[in-house]
Every structure is written in C-alpha cells, then in structure tokens.
C-alpha atoms as a PDB file:
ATOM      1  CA  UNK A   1      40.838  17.087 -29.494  1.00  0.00           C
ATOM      2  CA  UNK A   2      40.868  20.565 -28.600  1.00  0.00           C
ATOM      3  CA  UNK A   3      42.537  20.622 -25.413  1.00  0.00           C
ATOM      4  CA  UNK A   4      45.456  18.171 -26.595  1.00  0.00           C
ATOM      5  CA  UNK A   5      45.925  21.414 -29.825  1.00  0.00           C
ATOM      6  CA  UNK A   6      45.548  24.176 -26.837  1.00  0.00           C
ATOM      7  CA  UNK A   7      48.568  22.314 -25.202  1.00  0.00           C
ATOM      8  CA  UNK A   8      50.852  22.025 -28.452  1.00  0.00           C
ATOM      9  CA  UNK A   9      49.508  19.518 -30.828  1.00  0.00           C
ATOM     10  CA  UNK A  10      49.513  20.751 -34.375  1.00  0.00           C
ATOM     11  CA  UNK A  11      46.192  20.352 -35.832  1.00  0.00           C
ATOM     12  CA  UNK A  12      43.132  17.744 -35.498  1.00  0.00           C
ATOM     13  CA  UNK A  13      40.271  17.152 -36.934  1.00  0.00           C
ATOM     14  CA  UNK A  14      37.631  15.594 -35.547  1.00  0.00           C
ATOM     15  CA  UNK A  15      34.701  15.058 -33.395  1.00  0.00           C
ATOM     16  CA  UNK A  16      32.674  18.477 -32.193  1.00  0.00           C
ATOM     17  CA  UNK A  17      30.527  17.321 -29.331  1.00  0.00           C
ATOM     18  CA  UNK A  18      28.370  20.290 -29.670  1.00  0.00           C
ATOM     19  CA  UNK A  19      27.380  19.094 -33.396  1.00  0.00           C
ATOM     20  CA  UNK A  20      26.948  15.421 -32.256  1.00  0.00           C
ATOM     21  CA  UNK A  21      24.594  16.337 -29.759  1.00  0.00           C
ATOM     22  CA  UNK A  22      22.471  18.362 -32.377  1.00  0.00           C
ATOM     23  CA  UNK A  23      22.068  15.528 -35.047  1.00  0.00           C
ATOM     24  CA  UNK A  24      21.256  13.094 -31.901  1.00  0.00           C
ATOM     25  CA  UNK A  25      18.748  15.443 -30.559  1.00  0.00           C
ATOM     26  CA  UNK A  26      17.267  15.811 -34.168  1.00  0.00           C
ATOM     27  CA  UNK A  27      16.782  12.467 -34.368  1.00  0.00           C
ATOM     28  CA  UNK A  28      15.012  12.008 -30.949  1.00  0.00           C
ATOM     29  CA  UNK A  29      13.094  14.355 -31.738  1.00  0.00           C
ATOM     30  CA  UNK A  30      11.667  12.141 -34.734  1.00  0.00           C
ATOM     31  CA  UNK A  31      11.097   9.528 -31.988  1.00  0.00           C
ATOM     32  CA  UNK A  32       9.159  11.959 -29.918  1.00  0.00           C
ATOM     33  CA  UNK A  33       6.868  13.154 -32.517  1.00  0.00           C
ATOM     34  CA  UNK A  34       6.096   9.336 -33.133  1.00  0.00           C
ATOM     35  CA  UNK A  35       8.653   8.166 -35.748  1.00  0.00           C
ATOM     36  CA  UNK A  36       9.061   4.638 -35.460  1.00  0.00           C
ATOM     37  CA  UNK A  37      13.251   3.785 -34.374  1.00  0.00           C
ATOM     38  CA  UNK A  38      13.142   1.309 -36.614  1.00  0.00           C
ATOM     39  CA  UNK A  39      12.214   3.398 -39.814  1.00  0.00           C
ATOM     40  CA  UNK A  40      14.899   6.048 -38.901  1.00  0.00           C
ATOM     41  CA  UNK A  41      18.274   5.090 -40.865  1.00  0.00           C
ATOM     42  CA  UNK A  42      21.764   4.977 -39.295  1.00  0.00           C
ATOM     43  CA  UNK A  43      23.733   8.076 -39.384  1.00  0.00           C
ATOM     44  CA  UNK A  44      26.941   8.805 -39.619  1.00  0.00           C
ATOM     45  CA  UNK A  45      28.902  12.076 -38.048  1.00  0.00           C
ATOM     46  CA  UNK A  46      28.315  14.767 -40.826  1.00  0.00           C
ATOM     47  CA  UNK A  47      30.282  17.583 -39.224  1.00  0.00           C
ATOM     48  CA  UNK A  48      33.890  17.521 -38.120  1.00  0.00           C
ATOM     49  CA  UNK A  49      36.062  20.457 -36.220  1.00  0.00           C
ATOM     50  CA  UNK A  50      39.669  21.132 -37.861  1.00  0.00           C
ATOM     51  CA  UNK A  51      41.817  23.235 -35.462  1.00  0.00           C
ATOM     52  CA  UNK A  52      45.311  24.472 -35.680  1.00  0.00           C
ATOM     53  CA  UNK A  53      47.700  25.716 -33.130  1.00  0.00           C
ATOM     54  CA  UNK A  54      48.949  28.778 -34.087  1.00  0.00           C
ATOM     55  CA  UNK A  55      52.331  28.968 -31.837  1.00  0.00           C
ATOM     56  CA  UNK A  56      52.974  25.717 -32.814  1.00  0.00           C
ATOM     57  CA  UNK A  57      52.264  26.165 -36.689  1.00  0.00           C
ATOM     58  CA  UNK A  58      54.319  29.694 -36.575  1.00  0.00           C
ATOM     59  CA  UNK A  59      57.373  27.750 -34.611  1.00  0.00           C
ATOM     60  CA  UNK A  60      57.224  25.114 -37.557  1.00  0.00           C
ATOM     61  CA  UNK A  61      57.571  27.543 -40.350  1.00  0.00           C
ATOM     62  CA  UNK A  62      54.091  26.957 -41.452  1.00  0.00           C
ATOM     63  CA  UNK A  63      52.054  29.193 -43.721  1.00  0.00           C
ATOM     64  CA  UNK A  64      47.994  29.215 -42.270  1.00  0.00           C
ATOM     65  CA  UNK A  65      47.376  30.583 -45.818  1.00  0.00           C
ATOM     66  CA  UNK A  66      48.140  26.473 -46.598  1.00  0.00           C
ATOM     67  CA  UNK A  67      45.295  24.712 -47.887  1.00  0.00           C
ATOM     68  CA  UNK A  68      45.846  22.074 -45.818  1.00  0.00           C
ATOM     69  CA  UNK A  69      44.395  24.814 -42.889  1.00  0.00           C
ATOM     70  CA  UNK A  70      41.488  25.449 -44.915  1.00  0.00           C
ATOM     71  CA  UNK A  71      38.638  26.273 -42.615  1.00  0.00           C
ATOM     72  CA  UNK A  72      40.279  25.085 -39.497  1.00  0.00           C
ATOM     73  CA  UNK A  73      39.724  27.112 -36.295  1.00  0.00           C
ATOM     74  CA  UNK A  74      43.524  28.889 -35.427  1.00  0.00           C
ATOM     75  CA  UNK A  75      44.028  28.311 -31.387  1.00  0.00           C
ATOM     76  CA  UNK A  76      46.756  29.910 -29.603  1.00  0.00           C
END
C-alpha cells in the first residue's frame, strides 16, 4: 500500500508486486522447461514490503530506531 503511506498512512506491510511477479515467473518458468503443473506445489507469498511514513511517524513522536520499524522502507 505504498501510495495510501506516501499520502499519510503510518506504516504497512504487505504485498510487493515486483516480488510476486518474480516467484510467479519462477514458477512458469518450471512449466516452460516441461514441469508438469500438477507436480509443482502451491506457494504462498514469501516476501512482504514494510514501509513507514516518515512525516507522519516524526509528527507522532515516534522513534524509527523502534523495532517495530525494523527493516521497513522510511517514505516521506
């Protein structure tokens, strides 16, 4: 949800589209180079995206040292 933190929301975490596409392309690749569908198991979304709006965090009194912030990309 990076454009609703751009325009003021604290923090998310969540999807990266970018990453999604990766693991699906991985995976049709497998299908391309012959890999049966059926023999390929389900995945689930191994990479999420944690940003933080800085303005906002700063206007709240919040310390980005916090480990809730760990490893979250800081927005302004």
């Amino acid at each position: 949800e990076e454009g609703q933190v751009k325009n003021g929301l604290l923090m998310s975490e969540g999807v990266s589209y970018e990453e999604q596409g990766t693991q699906a392309a991985d995976i049709a690749i497998r299908i391309i180079n012959g890999e049966n569908p059926k023999d390929i198991p389900v995945e689930y979304y191994k990479n999420s995206k944690k940003l933080v709006n800085k303005t906002m965090a700063e206007a709240l009194g919040l310390d980005l040292n916090n480990e809730v912030f760990k490893n979250a990309e800081i927005v302004d």
